[in-house]
Protein backbone atom coordinates (compact mmCIF):
# COMPACT_ATOMS: atom_id res chain seq x y z
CA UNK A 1 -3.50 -17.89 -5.82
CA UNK A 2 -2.27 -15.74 -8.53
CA UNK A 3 -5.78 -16.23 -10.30
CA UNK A 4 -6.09 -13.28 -13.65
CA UNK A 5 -9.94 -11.74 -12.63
CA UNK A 6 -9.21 -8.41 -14.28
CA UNK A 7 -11.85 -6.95 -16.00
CA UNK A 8 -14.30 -9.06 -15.19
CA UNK A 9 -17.41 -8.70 -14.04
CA UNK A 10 -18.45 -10.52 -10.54
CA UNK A 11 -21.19 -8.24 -9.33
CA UNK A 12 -23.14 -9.96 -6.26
CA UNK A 13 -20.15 -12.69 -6.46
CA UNK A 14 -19.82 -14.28 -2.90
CA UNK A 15 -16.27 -15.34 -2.03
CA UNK A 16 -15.48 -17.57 1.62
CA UNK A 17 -12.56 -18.57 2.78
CA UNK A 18 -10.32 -17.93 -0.06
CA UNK A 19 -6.89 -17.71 -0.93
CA UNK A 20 -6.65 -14.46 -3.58
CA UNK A 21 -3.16 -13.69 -2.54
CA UNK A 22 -1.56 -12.43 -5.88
CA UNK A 23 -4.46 -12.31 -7.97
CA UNK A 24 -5.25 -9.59 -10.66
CA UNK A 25 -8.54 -8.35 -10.05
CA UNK A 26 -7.67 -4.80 -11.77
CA UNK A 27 -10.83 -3.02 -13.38
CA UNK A 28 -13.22 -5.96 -12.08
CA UNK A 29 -16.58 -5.28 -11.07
CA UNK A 30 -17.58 -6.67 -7.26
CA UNK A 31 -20.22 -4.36 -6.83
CA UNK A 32 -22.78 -5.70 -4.12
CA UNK A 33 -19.93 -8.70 -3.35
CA UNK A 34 -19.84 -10.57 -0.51
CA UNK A 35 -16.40 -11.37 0.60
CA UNK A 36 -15.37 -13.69 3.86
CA UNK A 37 -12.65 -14.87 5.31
CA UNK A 38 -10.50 -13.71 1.87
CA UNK A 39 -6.81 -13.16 1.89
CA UNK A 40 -5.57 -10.44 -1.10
CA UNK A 41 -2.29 -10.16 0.19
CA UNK A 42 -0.13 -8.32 -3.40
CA UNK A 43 -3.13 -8.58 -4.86
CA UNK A 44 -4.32 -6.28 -8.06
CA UNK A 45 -7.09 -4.13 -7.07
CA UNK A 46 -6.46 -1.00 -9.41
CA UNK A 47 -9.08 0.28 -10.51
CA UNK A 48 -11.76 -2.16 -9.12
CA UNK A 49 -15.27 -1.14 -7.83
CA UNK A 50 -16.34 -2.38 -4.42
CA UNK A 51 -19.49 -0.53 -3.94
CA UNK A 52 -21.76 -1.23 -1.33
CA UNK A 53 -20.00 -4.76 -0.78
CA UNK A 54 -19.69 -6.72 2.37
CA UNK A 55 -16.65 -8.18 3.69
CA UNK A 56 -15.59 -9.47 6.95
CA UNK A 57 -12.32 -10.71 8.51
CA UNK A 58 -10.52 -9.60 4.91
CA UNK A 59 -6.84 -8.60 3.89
CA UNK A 60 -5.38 -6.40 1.64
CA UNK A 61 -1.79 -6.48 3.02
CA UNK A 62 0.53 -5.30 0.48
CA UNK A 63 -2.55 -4.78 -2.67
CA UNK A 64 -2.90 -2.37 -5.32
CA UNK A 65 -6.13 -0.57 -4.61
CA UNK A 66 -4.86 2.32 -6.30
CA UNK A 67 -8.23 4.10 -7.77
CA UNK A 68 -10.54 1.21 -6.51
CA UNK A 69 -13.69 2.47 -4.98
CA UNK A 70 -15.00 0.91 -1.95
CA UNK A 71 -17.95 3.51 -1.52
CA UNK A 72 -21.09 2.32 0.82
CA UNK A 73 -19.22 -0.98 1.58
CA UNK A 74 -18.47 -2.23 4.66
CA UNK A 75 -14.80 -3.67 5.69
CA UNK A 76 -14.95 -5.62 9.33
CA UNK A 77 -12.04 -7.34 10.32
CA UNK A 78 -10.21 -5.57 7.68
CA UNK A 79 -6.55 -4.97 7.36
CA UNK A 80 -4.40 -3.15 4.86
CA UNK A 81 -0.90 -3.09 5.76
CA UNK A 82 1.29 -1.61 3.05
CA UNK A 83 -1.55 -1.24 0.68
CA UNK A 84 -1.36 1.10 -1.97
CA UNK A 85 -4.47 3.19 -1.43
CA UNK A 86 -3.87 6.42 -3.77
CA UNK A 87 -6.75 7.77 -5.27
CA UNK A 88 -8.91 4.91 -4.00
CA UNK A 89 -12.90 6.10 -2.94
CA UNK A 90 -13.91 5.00 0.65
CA UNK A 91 -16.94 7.25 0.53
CA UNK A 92 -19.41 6.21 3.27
CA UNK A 93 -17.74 2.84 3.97
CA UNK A 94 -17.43 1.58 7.45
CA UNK A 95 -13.56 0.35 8.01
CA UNK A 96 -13.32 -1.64 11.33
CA UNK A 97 -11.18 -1.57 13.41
CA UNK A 98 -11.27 1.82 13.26
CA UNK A 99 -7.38 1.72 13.72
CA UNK A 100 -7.45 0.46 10.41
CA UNK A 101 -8.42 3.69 8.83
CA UNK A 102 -6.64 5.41 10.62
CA UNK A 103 -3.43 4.32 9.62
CA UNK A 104 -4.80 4.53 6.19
CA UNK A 105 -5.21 7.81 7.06
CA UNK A 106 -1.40 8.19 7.38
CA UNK A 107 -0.88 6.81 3.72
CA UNK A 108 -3.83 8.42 2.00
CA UNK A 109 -3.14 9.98 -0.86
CA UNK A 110 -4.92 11.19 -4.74
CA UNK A 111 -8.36 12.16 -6.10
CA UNK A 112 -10.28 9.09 -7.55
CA UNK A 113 -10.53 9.17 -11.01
CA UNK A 114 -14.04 8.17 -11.71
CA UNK A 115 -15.92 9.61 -8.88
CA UNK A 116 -13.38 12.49 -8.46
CA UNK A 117 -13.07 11.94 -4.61
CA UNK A 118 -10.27 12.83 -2.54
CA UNK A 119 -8.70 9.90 -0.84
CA UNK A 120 -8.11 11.54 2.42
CA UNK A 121 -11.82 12.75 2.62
CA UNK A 122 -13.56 9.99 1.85
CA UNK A 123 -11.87 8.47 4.56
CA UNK A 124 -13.09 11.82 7.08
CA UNK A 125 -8.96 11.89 7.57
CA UNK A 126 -8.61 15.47 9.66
């Protein structure tokens, strides 16, 4: 809880049944991570990269994941209630339930800095 990961590079990490409620993870690098059973409740996702990671039975209640990209991954089980998603990149992710994007749908807001997506479209929000 509360652990400082930011900037750090964890590419291919694989995280189970962890507690990473509060923990800075801005900037870090999960590319290709594997990520189980994880709580990141008010955690510090700005700016991370997700891409093409795996994660199942997750949550991101109440995170920064301002400008974090998430693109290819895949987010079962997920939930993100209160999240800050602005300018995050969900390009070609599957978010399950689907409810789930859909209400992120109703917060969805920016253009992603490094990939220059729009929030709202990667998430194929009409």
């Amino acid at each position: 809880m509360g652990a400082d990961l930011s900037g750090q590079d964890l590419q291919e990490v694989k995280i189970t049944y962890c507690n990473l409620d509060q923990a800075n993870l801005a900037d870090a690098k999960l590319i290709k991570a594997s990520i189980k059973h994880t709580t990141l409740n008010n955690a510090n996702l700005h700016g991370a990269d997700l891409t093409n990671s795996d994660t199942y039975n997750i949550s991101f209640n109440g995170a920064d994941l301002t400008d974090a990209i998430f693109t290819r991954s895949l987010l079962q089980r997920a939930s993100f209630d209160g999240a800050n998603i602005t300018g995050a990149d969900f390009s070609s992710t599957l978010i399950q339930p689907v409810r789930e994007r859909l209400k992120l749908c109703d917060v969805a807001t920016g253009v992603n800095p490094t990939t220059g997506v729009v929030t709202r479209k990667s998430l194929g929000c009409w």
